[in-house]
N, C-alpha and C. Protein backbone atom coordinates (compact mmCIF):
# COMPACT_ATOMS: atom_id res chain seq x y z
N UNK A 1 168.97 242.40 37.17
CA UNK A 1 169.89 242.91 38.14
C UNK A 1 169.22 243.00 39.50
N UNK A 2 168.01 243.49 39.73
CA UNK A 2 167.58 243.73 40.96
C UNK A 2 166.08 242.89 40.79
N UNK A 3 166.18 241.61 40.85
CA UNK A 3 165.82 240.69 41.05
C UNK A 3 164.56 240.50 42.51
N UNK A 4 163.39 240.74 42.13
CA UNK A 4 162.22 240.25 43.71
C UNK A 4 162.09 239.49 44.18
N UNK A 5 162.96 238.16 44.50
CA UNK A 5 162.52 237.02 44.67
C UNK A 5 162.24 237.02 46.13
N UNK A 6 162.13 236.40 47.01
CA UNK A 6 161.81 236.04 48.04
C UNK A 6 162.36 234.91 48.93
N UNK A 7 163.35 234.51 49.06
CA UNK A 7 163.65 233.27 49.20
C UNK A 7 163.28 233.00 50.78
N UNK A 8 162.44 231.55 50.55
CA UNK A 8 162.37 231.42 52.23
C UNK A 8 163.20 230.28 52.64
N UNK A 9 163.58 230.76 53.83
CA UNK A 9 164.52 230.10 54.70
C UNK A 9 163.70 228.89 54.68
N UNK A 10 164.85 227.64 54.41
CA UNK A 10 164.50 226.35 54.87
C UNK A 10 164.42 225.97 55.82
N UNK A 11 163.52 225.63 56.87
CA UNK A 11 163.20 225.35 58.29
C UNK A 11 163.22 223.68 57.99
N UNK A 12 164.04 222.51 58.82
CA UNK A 12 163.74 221.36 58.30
C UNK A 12 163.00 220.92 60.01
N UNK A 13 162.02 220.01 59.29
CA UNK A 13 160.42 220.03 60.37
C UNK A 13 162.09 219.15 61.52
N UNK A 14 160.85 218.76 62.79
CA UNK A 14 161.77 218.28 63.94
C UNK A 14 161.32 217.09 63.51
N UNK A 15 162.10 216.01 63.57
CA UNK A 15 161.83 214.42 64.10
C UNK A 15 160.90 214.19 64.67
N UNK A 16 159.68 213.43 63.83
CA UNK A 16 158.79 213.21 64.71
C UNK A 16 159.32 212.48 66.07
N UNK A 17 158.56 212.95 67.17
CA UNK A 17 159.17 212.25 68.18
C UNK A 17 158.59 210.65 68.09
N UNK A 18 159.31 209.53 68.83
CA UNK A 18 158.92 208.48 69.17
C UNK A 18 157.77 208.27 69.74
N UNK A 19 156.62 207.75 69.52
CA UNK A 19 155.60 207.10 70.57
C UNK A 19 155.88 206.64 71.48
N UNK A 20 155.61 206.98 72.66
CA UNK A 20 155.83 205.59 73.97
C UNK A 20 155.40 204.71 73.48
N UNK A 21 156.27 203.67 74.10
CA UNK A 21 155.62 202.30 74.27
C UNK A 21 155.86 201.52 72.60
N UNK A 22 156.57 202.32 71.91
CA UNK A 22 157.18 201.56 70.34
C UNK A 22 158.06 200.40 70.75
N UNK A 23 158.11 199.37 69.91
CA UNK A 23 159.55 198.16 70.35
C UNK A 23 160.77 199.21 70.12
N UNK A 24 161.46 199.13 71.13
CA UNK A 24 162.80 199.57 70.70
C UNK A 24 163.62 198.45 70.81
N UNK A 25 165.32 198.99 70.94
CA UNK A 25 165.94 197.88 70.80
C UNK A 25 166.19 197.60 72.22
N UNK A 26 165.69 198.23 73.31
CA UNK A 26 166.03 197.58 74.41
C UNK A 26 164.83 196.84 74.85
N UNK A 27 163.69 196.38 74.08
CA UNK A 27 163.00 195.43 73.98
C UNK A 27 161.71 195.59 74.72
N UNK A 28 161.57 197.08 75.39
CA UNK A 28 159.70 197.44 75.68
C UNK A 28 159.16 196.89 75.03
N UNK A 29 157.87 197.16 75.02
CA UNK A 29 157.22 196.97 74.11
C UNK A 29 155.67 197.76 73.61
N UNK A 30 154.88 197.77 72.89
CA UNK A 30 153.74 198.96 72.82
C UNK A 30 152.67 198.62 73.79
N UNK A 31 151.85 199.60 73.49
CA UNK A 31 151.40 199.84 74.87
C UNK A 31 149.70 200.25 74.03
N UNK A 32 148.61 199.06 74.30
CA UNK A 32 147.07 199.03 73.76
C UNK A 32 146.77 199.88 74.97
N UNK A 33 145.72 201.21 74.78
CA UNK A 33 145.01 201.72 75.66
C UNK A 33 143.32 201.54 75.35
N UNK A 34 142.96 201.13 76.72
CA UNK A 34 140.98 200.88 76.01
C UNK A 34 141.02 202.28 77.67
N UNK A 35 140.11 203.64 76.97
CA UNK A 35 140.43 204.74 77.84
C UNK A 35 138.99 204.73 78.54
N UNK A 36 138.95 205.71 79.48
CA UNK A 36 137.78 205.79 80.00
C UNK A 36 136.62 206.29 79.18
N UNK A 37 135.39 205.16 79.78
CA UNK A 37 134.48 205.51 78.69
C UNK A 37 134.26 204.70 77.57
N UNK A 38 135.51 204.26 77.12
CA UNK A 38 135.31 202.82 75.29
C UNK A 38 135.03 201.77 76.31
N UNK A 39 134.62 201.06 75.62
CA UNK A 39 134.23 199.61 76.08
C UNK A 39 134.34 198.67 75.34
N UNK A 40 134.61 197.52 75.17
CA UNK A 40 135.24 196.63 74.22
C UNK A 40 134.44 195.28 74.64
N UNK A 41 134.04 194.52 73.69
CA UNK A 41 133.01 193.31 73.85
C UNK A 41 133.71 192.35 73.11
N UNK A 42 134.72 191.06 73.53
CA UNK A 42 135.14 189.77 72.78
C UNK A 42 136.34 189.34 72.99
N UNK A 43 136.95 189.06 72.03
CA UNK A 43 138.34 188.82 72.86
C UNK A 43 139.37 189.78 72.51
N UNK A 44 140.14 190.12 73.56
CA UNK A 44 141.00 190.92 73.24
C UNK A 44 142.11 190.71 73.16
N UNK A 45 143.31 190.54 72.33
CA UNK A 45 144.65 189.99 71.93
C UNK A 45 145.43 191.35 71.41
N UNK A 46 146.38 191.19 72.47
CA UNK A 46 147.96 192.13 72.36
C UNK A 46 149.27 191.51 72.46
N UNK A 47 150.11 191.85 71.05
CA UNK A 47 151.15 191.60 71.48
C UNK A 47 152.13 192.22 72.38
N UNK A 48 151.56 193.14 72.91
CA UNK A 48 152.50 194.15 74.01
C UNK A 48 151.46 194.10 74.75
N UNK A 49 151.69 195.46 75.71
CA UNK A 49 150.95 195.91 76.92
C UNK A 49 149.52 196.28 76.71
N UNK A 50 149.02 196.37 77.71
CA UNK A 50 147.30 196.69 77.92
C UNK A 50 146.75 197.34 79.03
N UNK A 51 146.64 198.62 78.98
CA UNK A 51 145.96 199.39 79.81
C UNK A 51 144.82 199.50 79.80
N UNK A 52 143.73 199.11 81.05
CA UNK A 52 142.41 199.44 80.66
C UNK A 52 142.17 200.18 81.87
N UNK A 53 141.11 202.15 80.86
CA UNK A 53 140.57 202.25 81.76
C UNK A 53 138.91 202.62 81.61
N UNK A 54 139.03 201.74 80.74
CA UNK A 54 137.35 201.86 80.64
C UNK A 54 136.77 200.58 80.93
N UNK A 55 136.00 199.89 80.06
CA UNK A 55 135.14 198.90 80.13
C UNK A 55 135.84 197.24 79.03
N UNK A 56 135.65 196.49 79.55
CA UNK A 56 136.07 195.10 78.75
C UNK A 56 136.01 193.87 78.89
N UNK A 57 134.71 193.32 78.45
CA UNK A 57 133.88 192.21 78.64
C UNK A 57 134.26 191.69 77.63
N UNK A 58 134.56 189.30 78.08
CA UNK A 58 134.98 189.33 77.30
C UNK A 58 136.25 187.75 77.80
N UNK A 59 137.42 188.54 77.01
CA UNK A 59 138.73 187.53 77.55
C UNK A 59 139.53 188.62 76.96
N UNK A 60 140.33 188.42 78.13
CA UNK A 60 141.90 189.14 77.35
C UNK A 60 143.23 188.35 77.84
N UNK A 61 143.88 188.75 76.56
CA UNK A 61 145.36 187.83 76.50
C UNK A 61 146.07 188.95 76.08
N UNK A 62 147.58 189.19 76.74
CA UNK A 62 148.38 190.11 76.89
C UNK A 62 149.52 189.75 76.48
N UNK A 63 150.65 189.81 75.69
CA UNK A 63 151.87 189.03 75.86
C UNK A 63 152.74 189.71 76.78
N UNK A 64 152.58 190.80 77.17
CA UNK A 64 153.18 192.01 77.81
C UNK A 64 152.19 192.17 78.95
N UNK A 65 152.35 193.04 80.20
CA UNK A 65 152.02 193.27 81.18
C UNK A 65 150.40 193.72 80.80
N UNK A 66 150.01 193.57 82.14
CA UNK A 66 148.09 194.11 81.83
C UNK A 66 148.11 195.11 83.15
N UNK A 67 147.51 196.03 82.89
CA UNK A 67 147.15 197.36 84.09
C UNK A 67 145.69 197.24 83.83
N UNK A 68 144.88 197.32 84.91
CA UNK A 68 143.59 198.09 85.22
C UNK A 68 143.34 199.14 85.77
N UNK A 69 143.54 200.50 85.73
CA UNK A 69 143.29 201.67 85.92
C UNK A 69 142.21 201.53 86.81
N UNK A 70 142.16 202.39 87.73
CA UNK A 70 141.20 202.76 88.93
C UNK A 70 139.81 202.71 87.97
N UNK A 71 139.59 203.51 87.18
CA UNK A 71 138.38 203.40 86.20
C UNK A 71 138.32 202.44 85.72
N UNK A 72 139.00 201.20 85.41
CA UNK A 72 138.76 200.02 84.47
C UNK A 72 137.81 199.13 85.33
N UNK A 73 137.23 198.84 84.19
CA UNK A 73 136.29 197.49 84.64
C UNK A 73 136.27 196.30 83.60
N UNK A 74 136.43 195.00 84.26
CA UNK A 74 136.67 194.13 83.34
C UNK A 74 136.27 192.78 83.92
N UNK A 75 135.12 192.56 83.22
CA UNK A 75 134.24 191.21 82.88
C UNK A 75 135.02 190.21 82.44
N UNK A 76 136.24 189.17 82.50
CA UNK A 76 136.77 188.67 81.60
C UNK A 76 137.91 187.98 82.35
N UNK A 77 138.05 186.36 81.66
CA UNK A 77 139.53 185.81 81.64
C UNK A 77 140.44 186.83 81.34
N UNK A 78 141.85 187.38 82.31
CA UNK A 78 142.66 187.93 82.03
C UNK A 78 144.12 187.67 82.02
N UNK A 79 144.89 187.18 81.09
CA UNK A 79 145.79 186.32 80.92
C UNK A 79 147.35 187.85 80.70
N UNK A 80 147.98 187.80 81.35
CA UNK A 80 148.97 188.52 80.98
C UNK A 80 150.61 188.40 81.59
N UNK A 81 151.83 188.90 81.08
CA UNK A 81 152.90 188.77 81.89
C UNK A 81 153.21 188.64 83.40
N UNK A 82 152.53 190.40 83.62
CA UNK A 82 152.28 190.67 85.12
C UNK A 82 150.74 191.36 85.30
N UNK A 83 150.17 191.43 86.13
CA UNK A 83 148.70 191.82 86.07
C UNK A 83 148.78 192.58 87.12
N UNK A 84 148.23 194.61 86.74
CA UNK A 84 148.37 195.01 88.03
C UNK A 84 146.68 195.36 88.32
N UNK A 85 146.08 195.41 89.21
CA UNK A 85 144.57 196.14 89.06
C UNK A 85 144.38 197.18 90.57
N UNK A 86 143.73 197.98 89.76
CA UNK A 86 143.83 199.00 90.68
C UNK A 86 141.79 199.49 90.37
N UNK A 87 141.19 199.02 89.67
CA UNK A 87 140.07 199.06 89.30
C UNK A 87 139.35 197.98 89.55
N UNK A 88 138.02 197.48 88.70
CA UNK A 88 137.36 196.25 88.88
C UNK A 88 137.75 195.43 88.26
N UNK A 89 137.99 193.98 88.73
CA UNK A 89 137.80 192.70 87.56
C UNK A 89 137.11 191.82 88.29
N UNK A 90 135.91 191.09 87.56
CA UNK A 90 135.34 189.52 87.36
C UNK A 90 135.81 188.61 86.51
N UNK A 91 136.39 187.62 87.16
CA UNK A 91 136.70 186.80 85.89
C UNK A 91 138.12 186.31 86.37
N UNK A 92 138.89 185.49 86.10
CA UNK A 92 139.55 184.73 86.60
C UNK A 92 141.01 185.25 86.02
N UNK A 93 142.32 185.68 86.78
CA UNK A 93 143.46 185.91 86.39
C UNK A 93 144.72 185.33 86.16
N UNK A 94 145.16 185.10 85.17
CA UNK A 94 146.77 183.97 84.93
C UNK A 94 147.92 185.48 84.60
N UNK A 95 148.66 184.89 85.26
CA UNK A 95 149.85 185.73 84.86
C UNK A 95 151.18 185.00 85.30
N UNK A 96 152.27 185.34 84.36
CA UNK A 96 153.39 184.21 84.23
C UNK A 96 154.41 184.43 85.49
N UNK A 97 153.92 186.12 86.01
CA UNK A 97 154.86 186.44 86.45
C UNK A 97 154.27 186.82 87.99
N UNK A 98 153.82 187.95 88.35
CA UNK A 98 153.21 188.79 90.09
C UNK A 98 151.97 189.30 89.49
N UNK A 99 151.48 189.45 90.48
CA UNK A 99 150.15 189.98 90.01
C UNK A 99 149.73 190.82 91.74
N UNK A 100 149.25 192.30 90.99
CA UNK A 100 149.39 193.60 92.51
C UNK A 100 148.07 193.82 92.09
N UNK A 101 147.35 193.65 93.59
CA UNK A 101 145.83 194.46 93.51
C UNK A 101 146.41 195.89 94.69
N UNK A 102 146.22 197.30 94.28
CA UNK A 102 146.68 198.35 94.50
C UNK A 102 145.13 197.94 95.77
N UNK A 103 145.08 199.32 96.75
CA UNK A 103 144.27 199.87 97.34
C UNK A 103 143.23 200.38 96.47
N UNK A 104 142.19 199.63 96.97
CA UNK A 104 140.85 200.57 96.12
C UNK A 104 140.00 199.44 94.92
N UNK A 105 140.87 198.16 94.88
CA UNK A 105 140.45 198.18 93.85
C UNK A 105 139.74 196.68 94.44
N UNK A 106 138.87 195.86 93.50
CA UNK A 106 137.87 194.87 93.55
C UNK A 106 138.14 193.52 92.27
N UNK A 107 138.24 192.71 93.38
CA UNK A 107 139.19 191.09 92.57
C UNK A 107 137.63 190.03 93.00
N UNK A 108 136.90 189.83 91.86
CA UNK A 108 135.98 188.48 92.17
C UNK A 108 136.69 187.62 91.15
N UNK A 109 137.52 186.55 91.74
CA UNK A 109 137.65 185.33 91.12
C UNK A 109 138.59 184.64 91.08
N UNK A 110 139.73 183.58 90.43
CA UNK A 110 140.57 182.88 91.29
C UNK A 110 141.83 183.84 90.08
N UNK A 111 143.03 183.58 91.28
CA UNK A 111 144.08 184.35 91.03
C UNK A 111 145.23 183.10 90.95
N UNK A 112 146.03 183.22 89.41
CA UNK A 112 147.02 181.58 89.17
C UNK A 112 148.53 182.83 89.02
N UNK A 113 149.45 182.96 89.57
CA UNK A 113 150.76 183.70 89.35
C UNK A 113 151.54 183.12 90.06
N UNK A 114 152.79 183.50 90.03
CA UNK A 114 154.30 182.87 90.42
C UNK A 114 153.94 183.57 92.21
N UNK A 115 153.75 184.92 92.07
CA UNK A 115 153.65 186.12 93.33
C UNK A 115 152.66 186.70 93.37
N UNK A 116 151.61 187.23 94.08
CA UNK A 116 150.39 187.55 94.64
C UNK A 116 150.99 189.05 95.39
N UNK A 117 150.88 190.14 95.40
CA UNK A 117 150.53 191.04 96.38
C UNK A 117 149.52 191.68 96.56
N UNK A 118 148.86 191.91 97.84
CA UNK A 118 147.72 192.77 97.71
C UNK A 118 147.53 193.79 98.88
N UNK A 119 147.69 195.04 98.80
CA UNK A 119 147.51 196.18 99.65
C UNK A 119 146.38 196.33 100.26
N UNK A 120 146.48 197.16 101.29
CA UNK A 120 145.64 197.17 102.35
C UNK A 120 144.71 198.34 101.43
N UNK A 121 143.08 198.43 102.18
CA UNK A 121 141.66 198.53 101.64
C UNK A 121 141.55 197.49 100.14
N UNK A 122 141.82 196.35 100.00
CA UNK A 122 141.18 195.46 98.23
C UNK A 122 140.21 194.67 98.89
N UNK A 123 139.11 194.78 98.03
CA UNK A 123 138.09 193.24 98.11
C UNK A 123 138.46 192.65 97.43
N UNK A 124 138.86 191.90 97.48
CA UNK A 124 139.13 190.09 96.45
C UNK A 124 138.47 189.05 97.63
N UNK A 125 137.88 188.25 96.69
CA UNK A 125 136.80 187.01 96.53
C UNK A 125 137.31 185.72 95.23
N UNK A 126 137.85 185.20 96.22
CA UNK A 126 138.79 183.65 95.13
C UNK A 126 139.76 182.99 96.26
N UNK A 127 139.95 182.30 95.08
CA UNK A 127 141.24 180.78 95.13
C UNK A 127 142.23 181.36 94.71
N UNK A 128 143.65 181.39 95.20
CA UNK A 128 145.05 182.00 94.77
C UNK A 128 145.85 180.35 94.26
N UNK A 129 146.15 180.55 93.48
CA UNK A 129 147.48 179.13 93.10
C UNK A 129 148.54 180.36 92.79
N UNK A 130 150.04 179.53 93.74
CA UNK A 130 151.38 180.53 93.58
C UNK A 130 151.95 179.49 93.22
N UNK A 131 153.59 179.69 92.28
CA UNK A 131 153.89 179.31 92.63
C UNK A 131 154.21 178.60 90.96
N UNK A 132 155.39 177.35 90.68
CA UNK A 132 155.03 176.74 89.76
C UNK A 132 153.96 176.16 89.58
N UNK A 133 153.58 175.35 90.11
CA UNK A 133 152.05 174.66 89.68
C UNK A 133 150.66 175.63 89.83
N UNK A 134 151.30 177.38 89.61
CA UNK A 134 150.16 178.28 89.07
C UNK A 134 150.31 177.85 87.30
N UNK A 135 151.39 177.81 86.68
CA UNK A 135 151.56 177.38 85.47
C UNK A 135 150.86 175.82 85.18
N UNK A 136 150.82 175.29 85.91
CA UNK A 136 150.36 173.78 85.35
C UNK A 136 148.98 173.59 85.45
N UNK A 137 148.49 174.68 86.68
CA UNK A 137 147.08 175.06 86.94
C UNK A 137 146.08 175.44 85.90
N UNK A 138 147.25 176.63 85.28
CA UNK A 138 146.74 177.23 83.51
C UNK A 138 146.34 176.18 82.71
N UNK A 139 147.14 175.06 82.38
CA UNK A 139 146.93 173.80 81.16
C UNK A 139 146.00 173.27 81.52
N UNK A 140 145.69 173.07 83.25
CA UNK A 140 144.56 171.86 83.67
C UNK A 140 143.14 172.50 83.17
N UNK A 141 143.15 174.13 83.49
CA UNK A 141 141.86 174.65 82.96
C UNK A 141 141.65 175.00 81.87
N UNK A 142 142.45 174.80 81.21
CA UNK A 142 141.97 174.49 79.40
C UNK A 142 140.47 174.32 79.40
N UNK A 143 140.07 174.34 78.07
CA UNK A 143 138.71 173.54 77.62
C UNK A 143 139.05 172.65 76.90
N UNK A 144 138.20 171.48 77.36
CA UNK A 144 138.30 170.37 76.19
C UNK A 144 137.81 170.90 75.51
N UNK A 145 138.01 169.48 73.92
CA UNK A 145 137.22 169.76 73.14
C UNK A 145 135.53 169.25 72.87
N UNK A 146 134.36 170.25 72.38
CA UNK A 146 133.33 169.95 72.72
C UNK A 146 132.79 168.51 71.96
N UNK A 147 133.43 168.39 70.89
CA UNK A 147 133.27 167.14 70.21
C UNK A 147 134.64 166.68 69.37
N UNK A 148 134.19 165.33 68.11
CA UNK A 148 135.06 165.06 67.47
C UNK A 148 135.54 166.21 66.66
N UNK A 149 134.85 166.43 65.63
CA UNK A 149 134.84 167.38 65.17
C UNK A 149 135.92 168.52 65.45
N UNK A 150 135.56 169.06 66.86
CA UNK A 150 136.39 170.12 67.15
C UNK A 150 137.63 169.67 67.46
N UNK A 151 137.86 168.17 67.72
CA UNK A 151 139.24 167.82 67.73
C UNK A 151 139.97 167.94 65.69
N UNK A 152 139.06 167.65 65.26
CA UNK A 152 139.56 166.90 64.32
C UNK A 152 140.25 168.63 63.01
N UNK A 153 139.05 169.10 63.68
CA UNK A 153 139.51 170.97 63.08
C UNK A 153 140.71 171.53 64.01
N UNK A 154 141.27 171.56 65.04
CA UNK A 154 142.30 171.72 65.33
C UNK A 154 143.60 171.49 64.75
């Protein structure tokens, strides 16, 4: 009849929230962070976005936009949608689409995009190709292949 039980209220947890930068259906896409401080040595391949604000020597390929953070530094072919840098890069940049060097930041090497902007205080040191034949520019600098062989393994 007089029963001790205890019953606890069912609390049901919240929805985990979404991650930024998940595919949704309006077609973002995720979002690789290398943070200040990691450093990354080889090649680097994303199928989404790429923020760097640490260190990344190397090559990187983006299928999605590439940011360089004021802290980023990056040794490396950098291949991405749009390319913004606001930090360091060496190394030569392709992008399909604009490519923004912010104030502050440091460009050694040649720049291949549809659109180029670059704000007042950037050092950049290079060759710019705009334009369509920034795309045809990309195929010409391919690497051959070093022998038969490496044709024949392809």
């Amino acid at each position: 009849m007089f029963r001790n039980t205890k019953e606890t209220p069912k609390v049901e947890a919240p929805a985990p929230a979404r991650p930024q930068g998940r595919n949704t259906p309006s077609g973002s896409q995720e979002t690789t962070q290398v943070a200040t401080g990691a450093g990354l040595s080889g090649k680097v391949h994303t199928t989404g976005n790429l923020v760097v604000n640490g260190r990344i020597e190397g090559s990187i390929r983006a299928d999605g936009d590439v940011q360089v953070g004021a802290s980023g530094v990056v040794e490396a072919e950098v291949e991405g949608r749009n390319v913004t840098v606001a930090g360091r890069v060496k190394g030569r940049i392709y992008a399909e689409g604009k490519v923004v060097l912010l104030s502050g930041s440091h460009v050694e090497g040649d720049i291949h995009a549809q659109s180029l902007k670059i704000e007042d205080s950037v050092f950049f040191q290079g060759g710019c190709v705009m334009g369509e034949s920034a795309r045809r520019e990309k195929e010409v600098d391919a690497p051959l292949p070093k022998s038969v062989e490496d044709v024949k393994a392809a």
